[in-house]
Each structure stands twice: as C-alpha cells, then as structure tokens.
Protein backbone atom coordinates (compact mmCIF):
# COMPACT_ATOMS: atom_id res chain seq x y z
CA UNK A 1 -15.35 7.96 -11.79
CA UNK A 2 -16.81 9.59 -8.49
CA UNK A 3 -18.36 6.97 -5.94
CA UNK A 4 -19.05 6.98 -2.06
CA UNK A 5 -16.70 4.96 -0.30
CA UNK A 6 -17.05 4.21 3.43
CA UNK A 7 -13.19 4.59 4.86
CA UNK A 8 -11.68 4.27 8.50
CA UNK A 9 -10.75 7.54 9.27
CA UNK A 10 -6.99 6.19 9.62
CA UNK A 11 -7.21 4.99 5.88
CA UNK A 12 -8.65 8.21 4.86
CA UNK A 13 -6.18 10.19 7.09
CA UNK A 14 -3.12 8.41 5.71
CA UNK A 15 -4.41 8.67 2.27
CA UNK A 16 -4.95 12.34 2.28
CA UNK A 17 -1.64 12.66 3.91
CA UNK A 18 0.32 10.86 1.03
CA UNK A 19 -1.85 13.20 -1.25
CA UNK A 20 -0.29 16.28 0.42
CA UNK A 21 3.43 14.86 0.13
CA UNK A 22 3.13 13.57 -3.35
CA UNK A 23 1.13 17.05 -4.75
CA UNK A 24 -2.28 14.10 -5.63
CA UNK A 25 -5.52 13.67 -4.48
CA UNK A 26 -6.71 11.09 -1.91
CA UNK A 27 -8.72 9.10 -4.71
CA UNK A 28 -5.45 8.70 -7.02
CA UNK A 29 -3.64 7.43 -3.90
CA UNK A 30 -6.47 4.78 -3.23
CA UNK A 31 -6.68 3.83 -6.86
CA UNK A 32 -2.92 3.83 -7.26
CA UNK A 33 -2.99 0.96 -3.88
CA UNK A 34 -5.74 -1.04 -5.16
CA UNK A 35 -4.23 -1.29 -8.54
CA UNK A 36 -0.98 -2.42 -7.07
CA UNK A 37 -2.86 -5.11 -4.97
CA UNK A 38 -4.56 -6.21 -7.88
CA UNK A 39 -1.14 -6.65 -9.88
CA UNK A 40 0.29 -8.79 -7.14
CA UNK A 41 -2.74 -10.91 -6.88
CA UNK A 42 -3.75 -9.82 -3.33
CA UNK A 43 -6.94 -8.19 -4.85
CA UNK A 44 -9.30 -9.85 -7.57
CA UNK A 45 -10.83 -6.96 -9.56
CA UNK A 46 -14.09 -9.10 -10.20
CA UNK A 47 -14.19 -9.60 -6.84
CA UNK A 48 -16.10 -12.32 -4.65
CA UNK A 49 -19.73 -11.97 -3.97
CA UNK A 50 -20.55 -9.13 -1.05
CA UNK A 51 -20.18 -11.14 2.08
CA UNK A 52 -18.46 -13.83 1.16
CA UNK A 53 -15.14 -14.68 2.35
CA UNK A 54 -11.83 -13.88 -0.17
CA UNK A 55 -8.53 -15.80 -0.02
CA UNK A 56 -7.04 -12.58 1.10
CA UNK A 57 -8.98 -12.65 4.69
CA UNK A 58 -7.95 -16.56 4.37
CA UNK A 59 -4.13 -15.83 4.07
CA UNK A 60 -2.88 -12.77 5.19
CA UNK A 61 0.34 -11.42 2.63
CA UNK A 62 3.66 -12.06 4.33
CA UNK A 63 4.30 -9.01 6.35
CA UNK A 64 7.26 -7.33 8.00
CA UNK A 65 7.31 -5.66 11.28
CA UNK A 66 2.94 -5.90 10.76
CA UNK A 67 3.40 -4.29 7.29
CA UNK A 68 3.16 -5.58 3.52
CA UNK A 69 5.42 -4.12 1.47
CA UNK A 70 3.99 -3.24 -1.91
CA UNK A 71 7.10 -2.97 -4.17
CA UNK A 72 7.22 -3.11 -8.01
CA UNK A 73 9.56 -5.42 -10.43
CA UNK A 74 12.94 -3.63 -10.27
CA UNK A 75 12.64 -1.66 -6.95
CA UNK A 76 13.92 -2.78 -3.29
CA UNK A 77 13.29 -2.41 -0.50
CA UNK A 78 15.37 0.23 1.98
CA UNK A 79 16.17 -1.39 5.16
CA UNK A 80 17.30 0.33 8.62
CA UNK A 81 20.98 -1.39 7.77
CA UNK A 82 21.30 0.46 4.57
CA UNK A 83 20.40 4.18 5.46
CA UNK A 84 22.57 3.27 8.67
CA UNK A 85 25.77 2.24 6.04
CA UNK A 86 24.80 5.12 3.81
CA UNK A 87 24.79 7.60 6.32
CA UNK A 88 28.05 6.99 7.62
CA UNK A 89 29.52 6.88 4.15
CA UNK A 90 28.23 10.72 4.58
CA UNK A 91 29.99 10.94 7.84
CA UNK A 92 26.45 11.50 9.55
C-alpha cells in the first residue's frame, strides 16, 4: 500500500540504511518495526484517536543504554560480555 508518511530525517536515514545492509526497501523495514511493536503490545494497530495521548507516551518500554530492544520468542540478546568471551575463544 503506498502512503505519505512524514519521517525525521534520522528515522528515514536509519531506515534506508538497514534497507541497504539487509538488500530491502525502507518501507519493508518500517513495516517490519511497526509490526514487531504491535506484537509486543507497544503499538495498538487501531490506534487512539489523532491527538490523544497513548499508554506508550505514558510509559516508556524498559530500555537499555536509551534503547528498546525488539527481540522475538527464541532469540537473545548479544551483550558486550559475550562477543568479548567469544572472541578470545578465537584468540582475537
């Protein structure tokens, strides 16, 4: 479906970025993050009414570091102390 969306050029930037790396288009990366907001239940796909105030802006998602991590039901999450014990089980 084509619509006009009005981005921050960081949001757009980043998005056309993870396009590149992952051989996509910006609009499958957007869709691809909204949908997985909407499965963890920080996004309500009917939405509240334009201008009113959503329990997301009431309650910001945990964060790390300033960053939510988006994960799915199986996968984990890759911190600085495991790359640091994997790489010198490579001897790096």
């Amino acid at each position: 479906m084509r619509t006009t969306l009005d981005l921050d050029d960081d949001v757009l930037a980043a998005a056309k970025a993870l396009a590149k790396a992952g051989q996509t288009t910006a609009g499958r990366i957007i869709s691809d993050t909204m949908r997985r907001a909407i499965q963890s239940g920080l996004a309500d796909p009917a939405g509240p009414p334009m201008g009113s105030p959503t329990s997301a802006q009431a309650e910001p998602p945990p964060s790390a570091y300033g960053f939510v991590s988006i994960t799915e039901p199986g996968q984990h999450i890759v911190t600085a102390d495991m790359v640091r014990a994997l790489r010198e089980e490579l001897g790096e």
